[in-house]
C-alpha atoms as a PDB file:
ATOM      1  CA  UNK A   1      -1.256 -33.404  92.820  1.00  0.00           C
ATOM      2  CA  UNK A   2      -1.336 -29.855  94.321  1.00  0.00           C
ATOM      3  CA  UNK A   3      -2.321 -26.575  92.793  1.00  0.00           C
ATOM      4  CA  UNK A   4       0.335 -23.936  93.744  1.00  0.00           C
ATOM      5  CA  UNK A   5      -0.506 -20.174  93.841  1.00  0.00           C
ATOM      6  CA  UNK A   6       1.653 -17.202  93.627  1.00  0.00           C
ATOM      7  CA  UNK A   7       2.366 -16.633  97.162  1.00  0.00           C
ATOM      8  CA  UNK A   8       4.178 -19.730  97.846  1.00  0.00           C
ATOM      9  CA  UNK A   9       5.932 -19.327  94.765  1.00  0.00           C
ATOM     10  CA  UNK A  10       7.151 -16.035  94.991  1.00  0.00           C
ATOM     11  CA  UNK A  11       7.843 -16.843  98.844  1.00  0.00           C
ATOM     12  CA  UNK A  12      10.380 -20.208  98.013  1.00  0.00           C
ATOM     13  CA  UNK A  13      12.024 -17.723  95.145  1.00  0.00           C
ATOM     14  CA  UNK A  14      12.990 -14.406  97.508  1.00  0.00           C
ATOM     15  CA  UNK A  15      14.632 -15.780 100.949  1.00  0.00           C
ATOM     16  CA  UNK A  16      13.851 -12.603 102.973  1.00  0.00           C
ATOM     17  CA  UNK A  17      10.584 -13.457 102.839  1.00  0.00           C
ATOM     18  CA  UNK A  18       9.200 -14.442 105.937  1.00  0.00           C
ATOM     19  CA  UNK A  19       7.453 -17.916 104.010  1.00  0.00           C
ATOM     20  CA  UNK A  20      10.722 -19.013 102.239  1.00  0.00           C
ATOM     21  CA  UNK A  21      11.921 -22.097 104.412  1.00  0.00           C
ATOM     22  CA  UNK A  22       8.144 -23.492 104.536  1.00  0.00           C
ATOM     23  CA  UNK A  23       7.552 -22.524 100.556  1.00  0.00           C
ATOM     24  CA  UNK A  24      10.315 -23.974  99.612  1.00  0.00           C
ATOM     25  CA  UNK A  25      10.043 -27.235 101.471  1.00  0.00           C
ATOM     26  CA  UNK A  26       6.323 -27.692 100.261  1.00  0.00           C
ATOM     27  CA  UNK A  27       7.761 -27.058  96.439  1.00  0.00           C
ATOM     28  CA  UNK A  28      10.389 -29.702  97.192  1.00  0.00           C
ATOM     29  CA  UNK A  29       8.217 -32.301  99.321  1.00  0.00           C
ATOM     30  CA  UNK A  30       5.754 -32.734  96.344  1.00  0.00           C
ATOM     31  CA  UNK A  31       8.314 -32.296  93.176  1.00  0.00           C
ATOM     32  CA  UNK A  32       6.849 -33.657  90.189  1.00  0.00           C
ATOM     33  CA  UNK A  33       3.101 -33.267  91.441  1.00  0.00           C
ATOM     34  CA  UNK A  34       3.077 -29.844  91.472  1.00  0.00           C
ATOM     35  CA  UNK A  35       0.425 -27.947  88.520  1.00  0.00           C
ATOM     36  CA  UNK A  36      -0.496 -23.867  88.940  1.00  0.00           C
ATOM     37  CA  UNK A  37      -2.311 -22.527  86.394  1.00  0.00           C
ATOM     38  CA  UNK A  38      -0.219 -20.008  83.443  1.00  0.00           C
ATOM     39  CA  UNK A  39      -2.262 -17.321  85.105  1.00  0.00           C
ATOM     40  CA  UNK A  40       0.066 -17.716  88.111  1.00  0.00           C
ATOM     41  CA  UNK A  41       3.106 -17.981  86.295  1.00  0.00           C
ATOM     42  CA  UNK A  42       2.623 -14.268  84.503  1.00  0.00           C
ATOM     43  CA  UNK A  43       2.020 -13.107  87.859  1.00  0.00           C
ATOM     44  CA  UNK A  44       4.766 -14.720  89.888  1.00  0.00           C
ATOM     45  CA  UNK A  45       7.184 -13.682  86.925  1.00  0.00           C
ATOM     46  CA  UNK A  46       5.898  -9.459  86.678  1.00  0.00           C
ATOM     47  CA  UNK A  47       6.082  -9.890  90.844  1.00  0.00           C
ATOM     48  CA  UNK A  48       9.501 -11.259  90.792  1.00  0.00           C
ATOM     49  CA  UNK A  49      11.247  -9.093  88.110  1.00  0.00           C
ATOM     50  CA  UNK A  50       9.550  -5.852  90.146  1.00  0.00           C
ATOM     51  CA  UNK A  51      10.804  -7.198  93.261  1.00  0.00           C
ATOM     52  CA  UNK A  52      14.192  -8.928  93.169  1.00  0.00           C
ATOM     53  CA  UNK A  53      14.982  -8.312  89.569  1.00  0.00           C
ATOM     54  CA  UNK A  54      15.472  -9.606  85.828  1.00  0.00           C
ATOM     55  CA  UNK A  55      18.033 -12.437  86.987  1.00  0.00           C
ATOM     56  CA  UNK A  56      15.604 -13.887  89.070  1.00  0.00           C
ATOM     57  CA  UNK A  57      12.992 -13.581  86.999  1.00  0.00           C
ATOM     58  CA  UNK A  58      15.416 -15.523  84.444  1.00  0.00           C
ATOM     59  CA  UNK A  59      15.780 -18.371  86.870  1.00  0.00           C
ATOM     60  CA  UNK A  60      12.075 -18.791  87.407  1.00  0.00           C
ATOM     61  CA  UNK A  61      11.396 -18.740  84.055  1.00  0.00           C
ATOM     62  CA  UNK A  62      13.648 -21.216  83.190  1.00  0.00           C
ATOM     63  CA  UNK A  63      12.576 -22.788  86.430  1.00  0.00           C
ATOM     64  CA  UNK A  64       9.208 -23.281  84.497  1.00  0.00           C
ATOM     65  CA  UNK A  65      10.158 -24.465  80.934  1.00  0.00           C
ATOM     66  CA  UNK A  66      12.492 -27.075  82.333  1.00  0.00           C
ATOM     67  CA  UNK A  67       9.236 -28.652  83.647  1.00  0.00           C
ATOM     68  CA  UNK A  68       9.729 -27.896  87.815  1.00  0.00           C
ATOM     69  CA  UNK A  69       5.735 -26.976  87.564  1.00  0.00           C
ATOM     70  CA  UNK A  70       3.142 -28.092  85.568  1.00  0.00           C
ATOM     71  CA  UNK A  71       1.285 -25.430  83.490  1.00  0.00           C
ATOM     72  CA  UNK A  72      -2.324 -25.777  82.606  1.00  0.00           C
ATOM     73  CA  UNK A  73      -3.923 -23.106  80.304  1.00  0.00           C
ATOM     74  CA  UNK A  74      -7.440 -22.045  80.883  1.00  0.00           C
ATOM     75  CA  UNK A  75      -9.820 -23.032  78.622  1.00  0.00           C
ATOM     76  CA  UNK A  76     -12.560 -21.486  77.914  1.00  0.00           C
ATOM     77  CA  UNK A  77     -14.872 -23.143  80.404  1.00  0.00           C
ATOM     78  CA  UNK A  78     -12.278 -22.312  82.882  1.00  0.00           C
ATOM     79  CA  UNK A  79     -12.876 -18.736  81.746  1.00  0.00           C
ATOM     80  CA  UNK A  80     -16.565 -19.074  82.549  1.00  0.00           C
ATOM     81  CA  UNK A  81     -16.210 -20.686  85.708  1.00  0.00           C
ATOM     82  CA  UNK A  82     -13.773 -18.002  86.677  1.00  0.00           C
ATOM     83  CA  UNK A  83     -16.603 -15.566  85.878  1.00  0.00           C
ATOM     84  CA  UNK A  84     -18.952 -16.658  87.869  1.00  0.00           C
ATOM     85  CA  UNK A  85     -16.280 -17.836  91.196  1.00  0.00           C
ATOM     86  CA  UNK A  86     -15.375 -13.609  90.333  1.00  0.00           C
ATOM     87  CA  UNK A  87     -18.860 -12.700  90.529  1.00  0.00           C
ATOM     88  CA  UNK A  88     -19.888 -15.103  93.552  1.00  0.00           C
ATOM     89  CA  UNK A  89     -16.928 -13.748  95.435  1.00  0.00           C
ATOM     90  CA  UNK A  90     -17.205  -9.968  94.638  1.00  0.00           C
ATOM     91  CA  UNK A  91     -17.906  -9.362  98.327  1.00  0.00           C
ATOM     92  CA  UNK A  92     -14.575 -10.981  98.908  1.00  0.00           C
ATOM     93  CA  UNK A  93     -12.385  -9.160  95.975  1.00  0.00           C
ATOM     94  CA  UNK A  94     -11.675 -12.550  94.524  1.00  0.00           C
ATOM     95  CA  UNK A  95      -9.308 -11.585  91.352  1.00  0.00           C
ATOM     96  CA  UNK A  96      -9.068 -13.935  88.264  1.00  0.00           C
ATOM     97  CA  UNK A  97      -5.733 -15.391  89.054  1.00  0.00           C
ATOM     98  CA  UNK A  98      -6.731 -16.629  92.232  1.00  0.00           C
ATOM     99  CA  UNK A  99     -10.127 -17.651  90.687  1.00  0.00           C
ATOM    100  CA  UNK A 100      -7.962 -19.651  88.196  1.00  0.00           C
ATOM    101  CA  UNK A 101      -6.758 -21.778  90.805  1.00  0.00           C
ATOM    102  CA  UNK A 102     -10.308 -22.868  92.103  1.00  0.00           C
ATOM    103  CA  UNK A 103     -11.282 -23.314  88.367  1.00  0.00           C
ATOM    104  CA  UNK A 104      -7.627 -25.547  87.500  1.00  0.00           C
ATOM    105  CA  UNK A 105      -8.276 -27.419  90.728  1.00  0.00           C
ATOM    106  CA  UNK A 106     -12.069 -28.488  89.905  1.00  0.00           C
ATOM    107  CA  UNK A 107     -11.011 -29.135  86.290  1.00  0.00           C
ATOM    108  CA  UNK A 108      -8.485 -31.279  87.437  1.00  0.00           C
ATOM    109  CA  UNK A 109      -9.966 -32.939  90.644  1.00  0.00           C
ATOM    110  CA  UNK A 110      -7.463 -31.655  93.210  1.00  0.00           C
ATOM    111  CA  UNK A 111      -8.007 -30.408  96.164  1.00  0.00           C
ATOM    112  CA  UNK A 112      -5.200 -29.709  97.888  1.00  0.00           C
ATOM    113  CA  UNK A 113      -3.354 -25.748  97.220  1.00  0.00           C
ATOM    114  CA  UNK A 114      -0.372 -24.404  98.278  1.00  0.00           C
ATOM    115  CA  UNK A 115      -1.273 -20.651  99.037  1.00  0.00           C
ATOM    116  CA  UNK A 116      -0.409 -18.020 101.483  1.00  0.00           C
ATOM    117  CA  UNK A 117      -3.456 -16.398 100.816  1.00  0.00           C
ATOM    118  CA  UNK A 118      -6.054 -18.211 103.224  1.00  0.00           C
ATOM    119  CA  UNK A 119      -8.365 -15.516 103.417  1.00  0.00           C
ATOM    120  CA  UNK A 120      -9.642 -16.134  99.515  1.00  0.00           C
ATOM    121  CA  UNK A 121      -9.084 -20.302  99.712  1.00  0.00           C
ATOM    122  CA  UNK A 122     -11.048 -20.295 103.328  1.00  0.00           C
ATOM    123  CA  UNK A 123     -14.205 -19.279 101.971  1.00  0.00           C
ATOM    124  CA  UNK A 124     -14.173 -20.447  98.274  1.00  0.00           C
ATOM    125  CA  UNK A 125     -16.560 -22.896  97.941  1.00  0.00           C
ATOM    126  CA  UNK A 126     -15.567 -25.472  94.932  1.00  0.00           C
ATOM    127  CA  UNK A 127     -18.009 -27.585  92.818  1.00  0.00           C
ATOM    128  CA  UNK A 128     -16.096 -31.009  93.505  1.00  0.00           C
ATOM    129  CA  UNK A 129     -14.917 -31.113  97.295  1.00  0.00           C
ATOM    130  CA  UNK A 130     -16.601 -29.534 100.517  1.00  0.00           C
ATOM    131  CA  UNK A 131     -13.404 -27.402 100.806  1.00  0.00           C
ATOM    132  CA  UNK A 132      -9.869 -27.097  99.838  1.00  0.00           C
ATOM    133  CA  UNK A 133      -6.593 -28.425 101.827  1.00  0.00           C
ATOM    134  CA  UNK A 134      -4.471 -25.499 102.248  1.00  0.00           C
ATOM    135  CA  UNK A 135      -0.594 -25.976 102.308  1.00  0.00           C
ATOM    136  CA  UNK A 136       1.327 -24.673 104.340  1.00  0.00           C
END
């Protein structure tokens, strides 16, 4: 399994981007193993509609309910362990979104994420590996 974070999917969705081809092969590569948390989702969604429109955001939407990703809710340990990766991280600007994919990951016992955003996923420390696999 393999957490996926906003940046990859936003990146496979818009093809000027300059992460498409790689996005989008990591998305395809690991169909049917792929969770993100529904933190990522609402963001991915508000990012796409802003950026390439309410059609696309239609597609990725419906992308979603027909089951391409699976969604995990937070719970409300989640919620506290997002707190205190937020509050760890200050220093670093770590946001809940991407703290929800450290906190989804542990829950879940993955460690392997598909981000763009290295700088964050590089120096987050998780409770049940030594460090994250970063895709791409």
């Amino acid at each position: 399994m393999i957490v996926v974070d906003t940046g990859v999917l936003l990146a496979a969705v818009s093809s000027k981007d300059r992460h498409h081809r790689e996005s989008a092969e990591i998305l395809a590569a690991h169909a049917g193993q792929l969770v993100t948390p529904a933190l990522v989702i609402a963001e991915t969604s508000w990012m796409i509609e802003s950026i390439m429109g309410p059609a696309a955001e239609h597609l990725f939407v419906t992308s979603v309910a027909d089951g391409e990703l699976g969604v995990k809710d937070l719970d409300a340990n989640d919620y506290r362990r997002c707190a205190q990766l937020i509050e760890q991280y200050a220093d670093l600007g770590l946001g809940l979104v991407d703290a929800s994919v450290v906190a989804v990951a542990e829950r879940l016992g993955i460690t392997t994420v598909a981000t763009l955003n290295r700088r964050d996923f590089l120096v987050v420390r998780p409770r049940h590996c030594e460090a994250l696999e970063l895709l791409p």
